[in-house]
C-alpha atoms as a PDB file:
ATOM      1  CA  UNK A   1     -12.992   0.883   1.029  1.00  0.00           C
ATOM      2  CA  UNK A   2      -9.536   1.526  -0.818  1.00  0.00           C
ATOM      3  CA  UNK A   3      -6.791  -0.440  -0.964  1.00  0.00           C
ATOM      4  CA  UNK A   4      -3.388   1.231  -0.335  1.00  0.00           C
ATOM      5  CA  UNK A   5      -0.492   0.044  -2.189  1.00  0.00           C
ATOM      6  CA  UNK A   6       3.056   1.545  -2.821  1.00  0.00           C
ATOM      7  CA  UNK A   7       5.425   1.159  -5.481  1.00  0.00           C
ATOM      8  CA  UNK A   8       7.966  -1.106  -5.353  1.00  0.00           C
ATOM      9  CA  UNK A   9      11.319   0.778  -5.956  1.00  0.00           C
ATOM     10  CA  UNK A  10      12.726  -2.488  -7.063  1.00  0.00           C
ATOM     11  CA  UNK A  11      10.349  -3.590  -9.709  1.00  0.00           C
ATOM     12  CA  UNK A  12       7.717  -0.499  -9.735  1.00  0.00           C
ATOM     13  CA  UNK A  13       5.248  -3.056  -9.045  1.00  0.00           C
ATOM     14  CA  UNK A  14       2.406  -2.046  -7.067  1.00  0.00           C
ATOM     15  CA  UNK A  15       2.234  -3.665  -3.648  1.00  0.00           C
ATOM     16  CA  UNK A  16      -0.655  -4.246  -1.285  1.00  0.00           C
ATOM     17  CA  UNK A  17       0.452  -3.125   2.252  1.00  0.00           C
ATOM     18  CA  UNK A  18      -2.426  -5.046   4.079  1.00  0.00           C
ATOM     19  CA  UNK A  19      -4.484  -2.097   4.669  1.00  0.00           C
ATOM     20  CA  UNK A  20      -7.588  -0.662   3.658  1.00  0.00           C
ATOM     21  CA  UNK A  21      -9.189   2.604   3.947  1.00  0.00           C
ATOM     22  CA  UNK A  22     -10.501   5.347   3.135  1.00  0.00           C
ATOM     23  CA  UNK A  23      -8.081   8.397   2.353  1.00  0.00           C
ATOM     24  CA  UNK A  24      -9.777  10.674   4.733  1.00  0.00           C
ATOM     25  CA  UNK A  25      -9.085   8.064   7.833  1.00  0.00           C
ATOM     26  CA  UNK A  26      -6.028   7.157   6.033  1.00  0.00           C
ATOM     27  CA  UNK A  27      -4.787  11.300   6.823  1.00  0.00           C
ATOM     28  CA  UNK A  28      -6.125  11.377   9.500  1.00  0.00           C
ATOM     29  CA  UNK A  29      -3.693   8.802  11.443  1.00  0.00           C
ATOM     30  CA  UNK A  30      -1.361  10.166  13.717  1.00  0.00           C
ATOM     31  CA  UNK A  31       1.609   8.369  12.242  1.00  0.00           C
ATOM     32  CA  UNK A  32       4.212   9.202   9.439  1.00  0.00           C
ATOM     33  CA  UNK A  33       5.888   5.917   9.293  1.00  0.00           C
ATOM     34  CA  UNK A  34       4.412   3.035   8.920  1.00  0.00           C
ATOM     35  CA  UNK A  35       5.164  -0.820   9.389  1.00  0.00           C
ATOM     36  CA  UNK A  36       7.571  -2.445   6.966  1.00  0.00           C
ATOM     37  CA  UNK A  37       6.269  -4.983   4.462  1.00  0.00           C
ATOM     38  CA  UNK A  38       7.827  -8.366   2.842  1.00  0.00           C
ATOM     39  CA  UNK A  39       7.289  -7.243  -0.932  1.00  0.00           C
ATOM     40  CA  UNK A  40       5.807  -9.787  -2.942  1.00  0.00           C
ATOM     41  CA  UNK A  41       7.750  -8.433  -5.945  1.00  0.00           C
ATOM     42  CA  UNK A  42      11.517  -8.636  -4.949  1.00  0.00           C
ATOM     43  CA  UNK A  43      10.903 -10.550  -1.592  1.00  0.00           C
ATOM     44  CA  UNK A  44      12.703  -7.647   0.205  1.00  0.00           C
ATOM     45  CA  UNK A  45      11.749  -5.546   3.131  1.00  0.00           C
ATOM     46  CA  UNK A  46      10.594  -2.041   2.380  1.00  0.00           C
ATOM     47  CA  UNK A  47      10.337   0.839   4.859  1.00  0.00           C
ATOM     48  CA  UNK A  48       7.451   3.424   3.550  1.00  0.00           C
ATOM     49  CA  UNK A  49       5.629   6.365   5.069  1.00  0.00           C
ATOM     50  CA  UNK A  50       1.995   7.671   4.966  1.00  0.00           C
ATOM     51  CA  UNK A  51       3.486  10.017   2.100  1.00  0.00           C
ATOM     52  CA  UNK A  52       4.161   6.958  -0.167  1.00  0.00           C
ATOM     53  CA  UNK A  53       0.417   5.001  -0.357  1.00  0.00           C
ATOM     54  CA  UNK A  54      -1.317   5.055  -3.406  1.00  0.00           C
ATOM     55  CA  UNK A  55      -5.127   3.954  -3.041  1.00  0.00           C
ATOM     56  CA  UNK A  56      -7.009   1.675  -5.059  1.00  0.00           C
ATOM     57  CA  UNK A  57     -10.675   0.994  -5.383  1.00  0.00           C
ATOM     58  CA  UNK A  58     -11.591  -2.674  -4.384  1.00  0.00           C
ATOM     59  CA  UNK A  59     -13.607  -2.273  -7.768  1.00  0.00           C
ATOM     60  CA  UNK A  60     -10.098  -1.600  -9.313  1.00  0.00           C
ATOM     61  CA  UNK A  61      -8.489  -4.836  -8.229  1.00  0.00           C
ATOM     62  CA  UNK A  62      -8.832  -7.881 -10.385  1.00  0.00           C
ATOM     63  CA  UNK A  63     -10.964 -10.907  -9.163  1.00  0.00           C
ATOM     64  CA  UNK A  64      -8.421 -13.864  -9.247  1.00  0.00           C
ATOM     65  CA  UNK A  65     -10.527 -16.928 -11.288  1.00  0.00           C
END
């Protein structure tokens, strides 16, 4: 399972959006826009579509301590 993150154009942070899946499903959704999300990073509201996602590998992310 992947991860999918965007870029923050604020910081260029990478951002969770709170999904995870695989690319193929990920395409395969019959939606170009997707929810907003309350960025971690800046603590604003960004708009992003399915064109934007970056995927990460859960084996990718670090393990918090």
């Amino acid at each position: 399972m992947n991860r999918i993150v965007i870029k923050c154009p604020t910081t260029g942070k990478l951002v969770y959006t709170g999904f995870a899946m695989d690319p193929i499903t990920f395409a395969a959704l019959p939606v170009e826009d997707m929810d907003p999300i309350k960025c971690p990073a800046c603590n604003q509201l960004h708009r992003w579509k399915k064109k934007d996602a970056l995927f990460e590998r859960e084996d990718e992310v670090p393990k918090k301590a």
